[in-house]
Protein backbone atom coordinates (compact mmCIF):
# COMPACT_ATOMS: atom_id res chain seq x y z
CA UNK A 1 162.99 -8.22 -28.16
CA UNK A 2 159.71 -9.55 -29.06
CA UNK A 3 156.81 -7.07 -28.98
CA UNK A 4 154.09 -7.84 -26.16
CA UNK A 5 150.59 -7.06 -27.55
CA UNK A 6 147.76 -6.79 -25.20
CA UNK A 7 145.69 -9.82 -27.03
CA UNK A 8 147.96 -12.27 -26.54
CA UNK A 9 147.11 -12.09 -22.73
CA UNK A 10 143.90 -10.78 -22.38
CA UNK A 11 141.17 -13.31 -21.55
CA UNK A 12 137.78 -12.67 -23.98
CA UNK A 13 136.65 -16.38 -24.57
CA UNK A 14 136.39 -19.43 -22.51
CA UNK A 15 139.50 -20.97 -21.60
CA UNK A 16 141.22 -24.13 -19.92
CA UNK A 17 143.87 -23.48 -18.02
CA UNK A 18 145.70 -25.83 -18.75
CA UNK A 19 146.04 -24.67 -22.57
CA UNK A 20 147.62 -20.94 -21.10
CA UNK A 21 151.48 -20.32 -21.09
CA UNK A 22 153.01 -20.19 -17.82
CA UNK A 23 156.70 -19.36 -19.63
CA UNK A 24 157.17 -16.67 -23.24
CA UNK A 25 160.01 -16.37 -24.44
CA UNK A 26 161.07 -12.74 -25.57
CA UNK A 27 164.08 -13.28 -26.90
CA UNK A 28 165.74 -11.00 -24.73
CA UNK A 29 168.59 -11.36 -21.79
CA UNK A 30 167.65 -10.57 -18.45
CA UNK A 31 169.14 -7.67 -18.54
CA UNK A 32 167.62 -5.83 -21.50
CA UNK A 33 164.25 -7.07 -19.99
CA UNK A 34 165.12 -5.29 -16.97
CA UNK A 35 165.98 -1.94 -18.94
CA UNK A 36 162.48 -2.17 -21.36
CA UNK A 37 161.13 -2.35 -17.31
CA UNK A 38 162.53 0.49 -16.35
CA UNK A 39 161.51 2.73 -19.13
CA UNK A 40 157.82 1.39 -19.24
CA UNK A 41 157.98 1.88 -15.21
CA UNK A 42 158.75 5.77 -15.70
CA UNK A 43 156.00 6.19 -18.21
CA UNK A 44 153.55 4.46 -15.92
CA UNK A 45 154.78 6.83 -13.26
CA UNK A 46 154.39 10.21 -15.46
CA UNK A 47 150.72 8.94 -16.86
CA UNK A 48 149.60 8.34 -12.98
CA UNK A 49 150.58 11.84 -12.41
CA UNK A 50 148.77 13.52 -14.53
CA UNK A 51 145.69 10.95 -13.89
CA UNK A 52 145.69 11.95 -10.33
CA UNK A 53 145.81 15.90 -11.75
CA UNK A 54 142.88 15.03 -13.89
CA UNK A 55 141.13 13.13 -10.92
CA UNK A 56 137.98 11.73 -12.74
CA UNK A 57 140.03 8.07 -12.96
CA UNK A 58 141.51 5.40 -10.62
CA UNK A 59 142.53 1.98 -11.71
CA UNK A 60 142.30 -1.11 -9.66
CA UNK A 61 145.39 -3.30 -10.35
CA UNK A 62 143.98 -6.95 -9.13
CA UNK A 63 146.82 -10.00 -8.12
CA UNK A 64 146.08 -13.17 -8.20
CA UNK A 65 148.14 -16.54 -8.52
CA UNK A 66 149.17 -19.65 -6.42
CA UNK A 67 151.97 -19.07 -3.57
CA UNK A 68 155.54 -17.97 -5.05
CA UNK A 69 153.88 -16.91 -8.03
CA UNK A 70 155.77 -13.56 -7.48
CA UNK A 71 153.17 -10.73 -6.25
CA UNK A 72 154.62 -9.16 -3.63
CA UNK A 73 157.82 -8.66 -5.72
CA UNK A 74 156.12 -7.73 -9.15
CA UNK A 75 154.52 -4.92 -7.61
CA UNK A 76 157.77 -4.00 -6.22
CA UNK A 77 159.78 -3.27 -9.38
CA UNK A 78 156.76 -2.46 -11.66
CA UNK A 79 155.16 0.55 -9.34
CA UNK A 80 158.85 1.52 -8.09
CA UNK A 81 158.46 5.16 -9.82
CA UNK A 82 155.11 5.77 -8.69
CA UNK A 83 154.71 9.00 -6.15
CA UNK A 84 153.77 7.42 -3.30
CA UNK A 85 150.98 10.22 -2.57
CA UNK A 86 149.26 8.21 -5.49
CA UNK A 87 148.89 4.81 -4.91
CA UNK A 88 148.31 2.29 -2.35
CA UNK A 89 148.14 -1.33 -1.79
CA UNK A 90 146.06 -3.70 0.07
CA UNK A 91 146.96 -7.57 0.82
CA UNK A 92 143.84 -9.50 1.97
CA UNK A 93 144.42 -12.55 4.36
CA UNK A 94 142.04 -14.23 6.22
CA UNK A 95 139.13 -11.73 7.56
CA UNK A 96 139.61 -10.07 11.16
CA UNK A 97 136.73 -10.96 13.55
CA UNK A 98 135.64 -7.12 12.52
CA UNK A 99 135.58 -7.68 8.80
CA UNK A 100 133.91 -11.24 9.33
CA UNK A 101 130.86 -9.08 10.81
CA UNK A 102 130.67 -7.44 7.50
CA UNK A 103 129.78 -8.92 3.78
CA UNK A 104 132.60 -10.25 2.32
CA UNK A 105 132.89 -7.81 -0.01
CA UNK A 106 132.56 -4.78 1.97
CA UNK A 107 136.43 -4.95 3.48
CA UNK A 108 137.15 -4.37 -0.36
CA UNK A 109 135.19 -1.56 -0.86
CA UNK A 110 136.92 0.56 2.62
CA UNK A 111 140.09 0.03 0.23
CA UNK A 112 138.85 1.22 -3.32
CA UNK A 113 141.82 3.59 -4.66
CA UNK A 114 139.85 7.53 -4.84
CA UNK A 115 139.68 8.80 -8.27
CA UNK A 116 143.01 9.71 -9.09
CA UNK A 117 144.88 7.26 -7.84
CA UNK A 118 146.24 3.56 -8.21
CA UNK A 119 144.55 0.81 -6.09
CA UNK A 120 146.51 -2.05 -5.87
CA UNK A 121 144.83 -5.95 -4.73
CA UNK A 122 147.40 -8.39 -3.55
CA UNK A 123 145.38 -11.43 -3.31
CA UNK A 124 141.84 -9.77 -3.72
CA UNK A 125 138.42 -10.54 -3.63
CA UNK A 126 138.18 -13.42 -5.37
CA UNK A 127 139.85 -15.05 -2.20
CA UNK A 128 136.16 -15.42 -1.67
CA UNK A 129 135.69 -17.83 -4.58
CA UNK A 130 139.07 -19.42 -4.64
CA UNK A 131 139.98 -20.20 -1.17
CA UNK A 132 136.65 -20.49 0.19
CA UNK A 133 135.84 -23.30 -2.59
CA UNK A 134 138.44 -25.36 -2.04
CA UNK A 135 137.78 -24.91 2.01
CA UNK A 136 134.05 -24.48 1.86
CA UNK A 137 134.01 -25.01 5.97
CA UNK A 138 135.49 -21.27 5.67
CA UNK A 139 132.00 -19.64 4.70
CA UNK A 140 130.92 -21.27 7.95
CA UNK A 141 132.62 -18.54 9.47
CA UNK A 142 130.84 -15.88 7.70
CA UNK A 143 127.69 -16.01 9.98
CA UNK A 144 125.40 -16.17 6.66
CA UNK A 145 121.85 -16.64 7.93
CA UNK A 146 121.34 -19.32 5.21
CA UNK A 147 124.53 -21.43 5.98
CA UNK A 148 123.98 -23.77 8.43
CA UNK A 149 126.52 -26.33 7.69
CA UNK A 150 128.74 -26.97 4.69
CA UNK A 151 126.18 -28.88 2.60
CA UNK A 152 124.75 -25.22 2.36
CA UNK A 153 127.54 -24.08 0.02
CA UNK A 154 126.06 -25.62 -3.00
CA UNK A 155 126.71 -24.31 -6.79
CA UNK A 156 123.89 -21.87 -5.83
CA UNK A 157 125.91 -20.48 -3.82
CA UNK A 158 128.15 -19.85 -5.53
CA UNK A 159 126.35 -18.94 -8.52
CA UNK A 160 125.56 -15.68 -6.31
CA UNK A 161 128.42 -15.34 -4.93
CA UNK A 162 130.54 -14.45 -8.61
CA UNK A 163 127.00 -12.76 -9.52
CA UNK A 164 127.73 -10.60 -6.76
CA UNK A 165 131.30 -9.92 -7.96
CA UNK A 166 130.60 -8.68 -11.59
CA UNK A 167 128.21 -6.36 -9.99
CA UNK A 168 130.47 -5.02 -7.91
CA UNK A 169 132.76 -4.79 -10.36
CA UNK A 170 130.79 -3.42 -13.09
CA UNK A 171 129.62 -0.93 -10.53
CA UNK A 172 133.16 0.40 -9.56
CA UNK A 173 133.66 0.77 -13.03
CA UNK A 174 130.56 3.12 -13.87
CA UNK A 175 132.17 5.22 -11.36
CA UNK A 176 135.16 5.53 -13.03
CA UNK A 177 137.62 2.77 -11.67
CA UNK A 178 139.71 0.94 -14.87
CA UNK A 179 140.00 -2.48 -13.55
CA UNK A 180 142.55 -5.03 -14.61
CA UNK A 181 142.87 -8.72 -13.11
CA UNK A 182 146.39 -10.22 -13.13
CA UNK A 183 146.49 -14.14 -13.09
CA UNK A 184 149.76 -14.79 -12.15
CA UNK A 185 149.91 -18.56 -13.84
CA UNK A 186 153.24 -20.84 -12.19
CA UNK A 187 154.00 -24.17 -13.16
CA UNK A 188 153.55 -26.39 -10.67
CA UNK A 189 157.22 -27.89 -11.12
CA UNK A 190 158.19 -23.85 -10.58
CA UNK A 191 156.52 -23.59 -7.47
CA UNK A 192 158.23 -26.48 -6.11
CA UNK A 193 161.67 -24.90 -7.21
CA UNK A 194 160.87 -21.56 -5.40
CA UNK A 195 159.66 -23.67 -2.33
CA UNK A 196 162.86 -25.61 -2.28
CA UNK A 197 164.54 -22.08 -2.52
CA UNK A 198 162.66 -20.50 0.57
CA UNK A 199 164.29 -23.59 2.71
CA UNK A 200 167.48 -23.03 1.24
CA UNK A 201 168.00 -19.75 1.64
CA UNK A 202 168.34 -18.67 5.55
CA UNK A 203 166.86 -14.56 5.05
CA UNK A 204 164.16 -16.46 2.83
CA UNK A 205 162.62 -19.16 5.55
CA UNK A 206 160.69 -17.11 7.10
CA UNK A 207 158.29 -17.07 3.94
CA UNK A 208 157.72 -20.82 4.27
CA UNK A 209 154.87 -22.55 6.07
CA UNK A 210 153.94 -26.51 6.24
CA UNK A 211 150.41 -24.91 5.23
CA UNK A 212 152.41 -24.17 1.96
CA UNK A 213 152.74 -27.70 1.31
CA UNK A 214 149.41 -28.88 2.41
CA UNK A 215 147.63 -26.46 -0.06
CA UNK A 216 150.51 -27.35 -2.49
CA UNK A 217 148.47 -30.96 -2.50
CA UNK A 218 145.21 -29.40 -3.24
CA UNK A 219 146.69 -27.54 -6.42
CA UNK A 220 144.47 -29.21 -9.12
CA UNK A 221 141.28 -28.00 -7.17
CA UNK A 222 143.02 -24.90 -7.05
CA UNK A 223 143.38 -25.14 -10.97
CA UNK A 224 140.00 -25.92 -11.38
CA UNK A 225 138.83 -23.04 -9.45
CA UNK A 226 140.36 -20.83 -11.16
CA UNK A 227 139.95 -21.84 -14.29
CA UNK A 228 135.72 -21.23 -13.49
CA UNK A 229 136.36 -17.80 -11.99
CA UNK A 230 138.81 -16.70 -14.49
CA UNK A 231 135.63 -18.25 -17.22
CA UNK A 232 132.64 -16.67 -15.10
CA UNK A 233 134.64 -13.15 -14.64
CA UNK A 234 136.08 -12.15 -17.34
CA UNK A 235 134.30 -9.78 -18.56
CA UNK A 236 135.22 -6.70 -21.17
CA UNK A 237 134.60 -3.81 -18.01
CA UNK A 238 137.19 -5.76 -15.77
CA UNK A 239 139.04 -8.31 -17.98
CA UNK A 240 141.75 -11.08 -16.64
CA UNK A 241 144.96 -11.05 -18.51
CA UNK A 242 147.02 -14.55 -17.97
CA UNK A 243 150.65 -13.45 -16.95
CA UNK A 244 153.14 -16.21 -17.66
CA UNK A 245 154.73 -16.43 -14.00
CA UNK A 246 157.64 -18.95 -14.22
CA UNK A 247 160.10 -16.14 -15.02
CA UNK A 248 159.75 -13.09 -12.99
CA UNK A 249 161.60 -10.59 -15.31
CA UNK A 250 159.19 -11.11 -18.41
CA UNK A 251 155.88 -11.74 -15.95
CA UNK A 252 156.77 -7.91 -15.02
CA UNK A 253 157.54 -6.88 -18.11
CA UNK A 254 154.19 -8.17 -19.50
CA UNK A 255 152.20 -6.37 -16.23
CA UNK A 256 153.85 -3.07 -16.69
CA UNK A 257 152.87 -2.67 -20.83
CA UNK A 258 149.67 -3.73 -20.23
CA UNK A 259 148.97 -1.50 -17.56
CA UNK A 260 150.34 1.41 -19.72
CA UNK A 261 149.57 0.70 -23.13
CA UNK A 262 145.58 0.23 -21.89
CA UNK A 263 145.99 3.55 -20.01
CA UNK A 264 147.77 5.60 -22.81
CA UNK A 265 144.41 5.09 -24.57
CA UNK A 266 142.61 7.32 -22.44
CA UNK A 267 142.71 10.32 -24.25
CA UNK A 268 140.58 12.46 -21.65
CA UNK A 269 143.24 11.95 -19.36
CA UNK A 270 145.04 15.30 -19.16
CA UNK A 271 146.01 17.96 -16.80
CA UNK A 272 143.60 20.04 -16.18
CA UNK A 273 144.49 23.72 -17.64
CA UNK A 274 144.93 27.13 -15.80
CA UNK A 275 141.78 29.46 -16.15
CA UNK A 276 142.56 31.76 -18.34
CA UNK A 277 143.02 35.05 -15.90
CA UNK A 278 145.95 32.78 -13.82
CA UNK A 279 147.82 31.33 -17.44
CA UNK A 280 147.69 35.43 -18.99
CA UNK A 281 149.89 36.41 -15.79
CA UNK A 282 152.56 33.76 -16.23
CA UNK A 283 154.68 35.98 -17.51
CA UNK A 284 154.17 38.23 -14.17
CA UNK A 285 154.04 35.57 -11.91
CA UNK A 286 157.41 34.68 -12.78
CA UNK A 287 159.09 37.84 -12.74
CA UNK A 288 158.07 38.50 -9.29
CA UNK A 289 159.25 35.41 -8.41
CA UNK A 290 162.89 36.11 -10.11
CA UNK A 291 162.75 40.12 -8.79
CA UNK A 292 162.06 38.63 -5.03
């Protein structure tokens, strides 16, 4: 199987989106990708352990990626070992009448994992500059003092808006969150495949919208959008990592190692040890437990 290094997916320059792999070959069946998942899945399980022992960490897992691109099932199988006490995850749709009273942002920040524990962003906050640019007559229903009407959602906008996101994202991090940003990148001809599938399939149509295929038309402003936020955000405190998505095996292959072979590299990141009176009566402790 071919090895998966971390720089071969990890965004640090500008990019155009239409140069990144949405298929890698690994050179491996389906199968053995499967098994290298497993394995990597139980190490990512034992390191969050001991990170929520250690408690001074939590990492923000971010998903991101046109419909079908495979989130709800990549978190599935890659986080299936986790204890549940340790992680939780969050999908954001459109905002609730209570959240739209809010900043955008601030229905993210209620769901920021605790130190300790895995946070986990299906579709996140950059909703807010993905979906809202390609249907500006959504900030409309923000209530934004400044936005009167659409024209009002200029590029200065939205300079402010991702402005707003590094800072809130370089200001998780100061407090200890590890962030990583998962661009879940399908072909276009693959999303029509998995559409097809979703009609074909009887316990699968419930998944499928017309909506789908009305934002299906808008995909190269979807592109382009992303393409800028991917460029604007990606920054070395919360990078993006481009996940080829047209085969779901190897897309969570490539999530899980990055994940842990970032994480393994935190070499703080231990148990925390017994004081010393408690660890010199081991011995004592456990004889009274054996003599009971």
């Amino acid at each position: 199987m071919k090895d998966i290094h971390i720089k071969d997916f990890k965004i640090d320059s500008k990019i155009a989106i239409t140069d990144l792999e949405t298929k890698v070959n690994l050179h491996a069946s389906e199968k053995k990708t499967e098994k290298e998942l497993e394995k990597i899945r139980v190490k990512l399980g034992d390191l969050q352990n001991t990170m929520y022992a250690h408690g001074k960490y939590s990492v923000l897992a971010c998903f991101q990626g046109m419909d079908t691109a495979g989130k709800d099932s990549l978190i599935r199988e890659v986080f299936k070992d986790f204890n549940v006490r340790g992680i939780e995850c969050h999908s954001f749709k459109s905002p609730t009448e209570l959240e739209l009273k809010h900043d955008y942002l601030w229905r993210h920040y209620l769901r920021l994992p605790a130190r300790g524990k895995f946070g986990i962003f299906n579709r996140t906050h950059y909703e807010n500059v993905l979906v809202t640019r390609v249907h500006p007559e959504y900030i409309l229903g923000e209530n934004i003092p400044t936005v009167h009407d659409v024209s009002d959602v200029n590029d200065a906008f939205w300079d402010q808006r991702f402005e707003e996101i590094i800072n809130f994202e370089k200001h998780i991090s100061a407090s200890g969150t590890i962030i990583f940003k998962f661009f879940l990148n399908l072909s276009k001809d693959e999303q029509r495949d998995r559409l097809i599938r979703r009609l074909d399939k009887k316990n699968k149509n419930w998944k499928f919208s017309p909506d789908d295929l009305k934002e299906r038309e808008l995909w190269d402003e979807y592109q382009t959008c992303y393409e800028d936020a991917i460029n604007r955000t990606s920054t070395s405190n919360a990078p993006w990592y481009n996940i080829p998505a047209d085969d779901k095996p190897t897309a969570r292959l490539i999530v899980a190692k990055i994940l842990y072979n970032t994480l393994k590299e935190y070499s703080d990141m231990k148990e925390p040890e017994l004081d010393a009176e408690t660890y010199s009566n081991i011995k004592l402790y456990k004889s009274k437990l054996e003599n009971e």
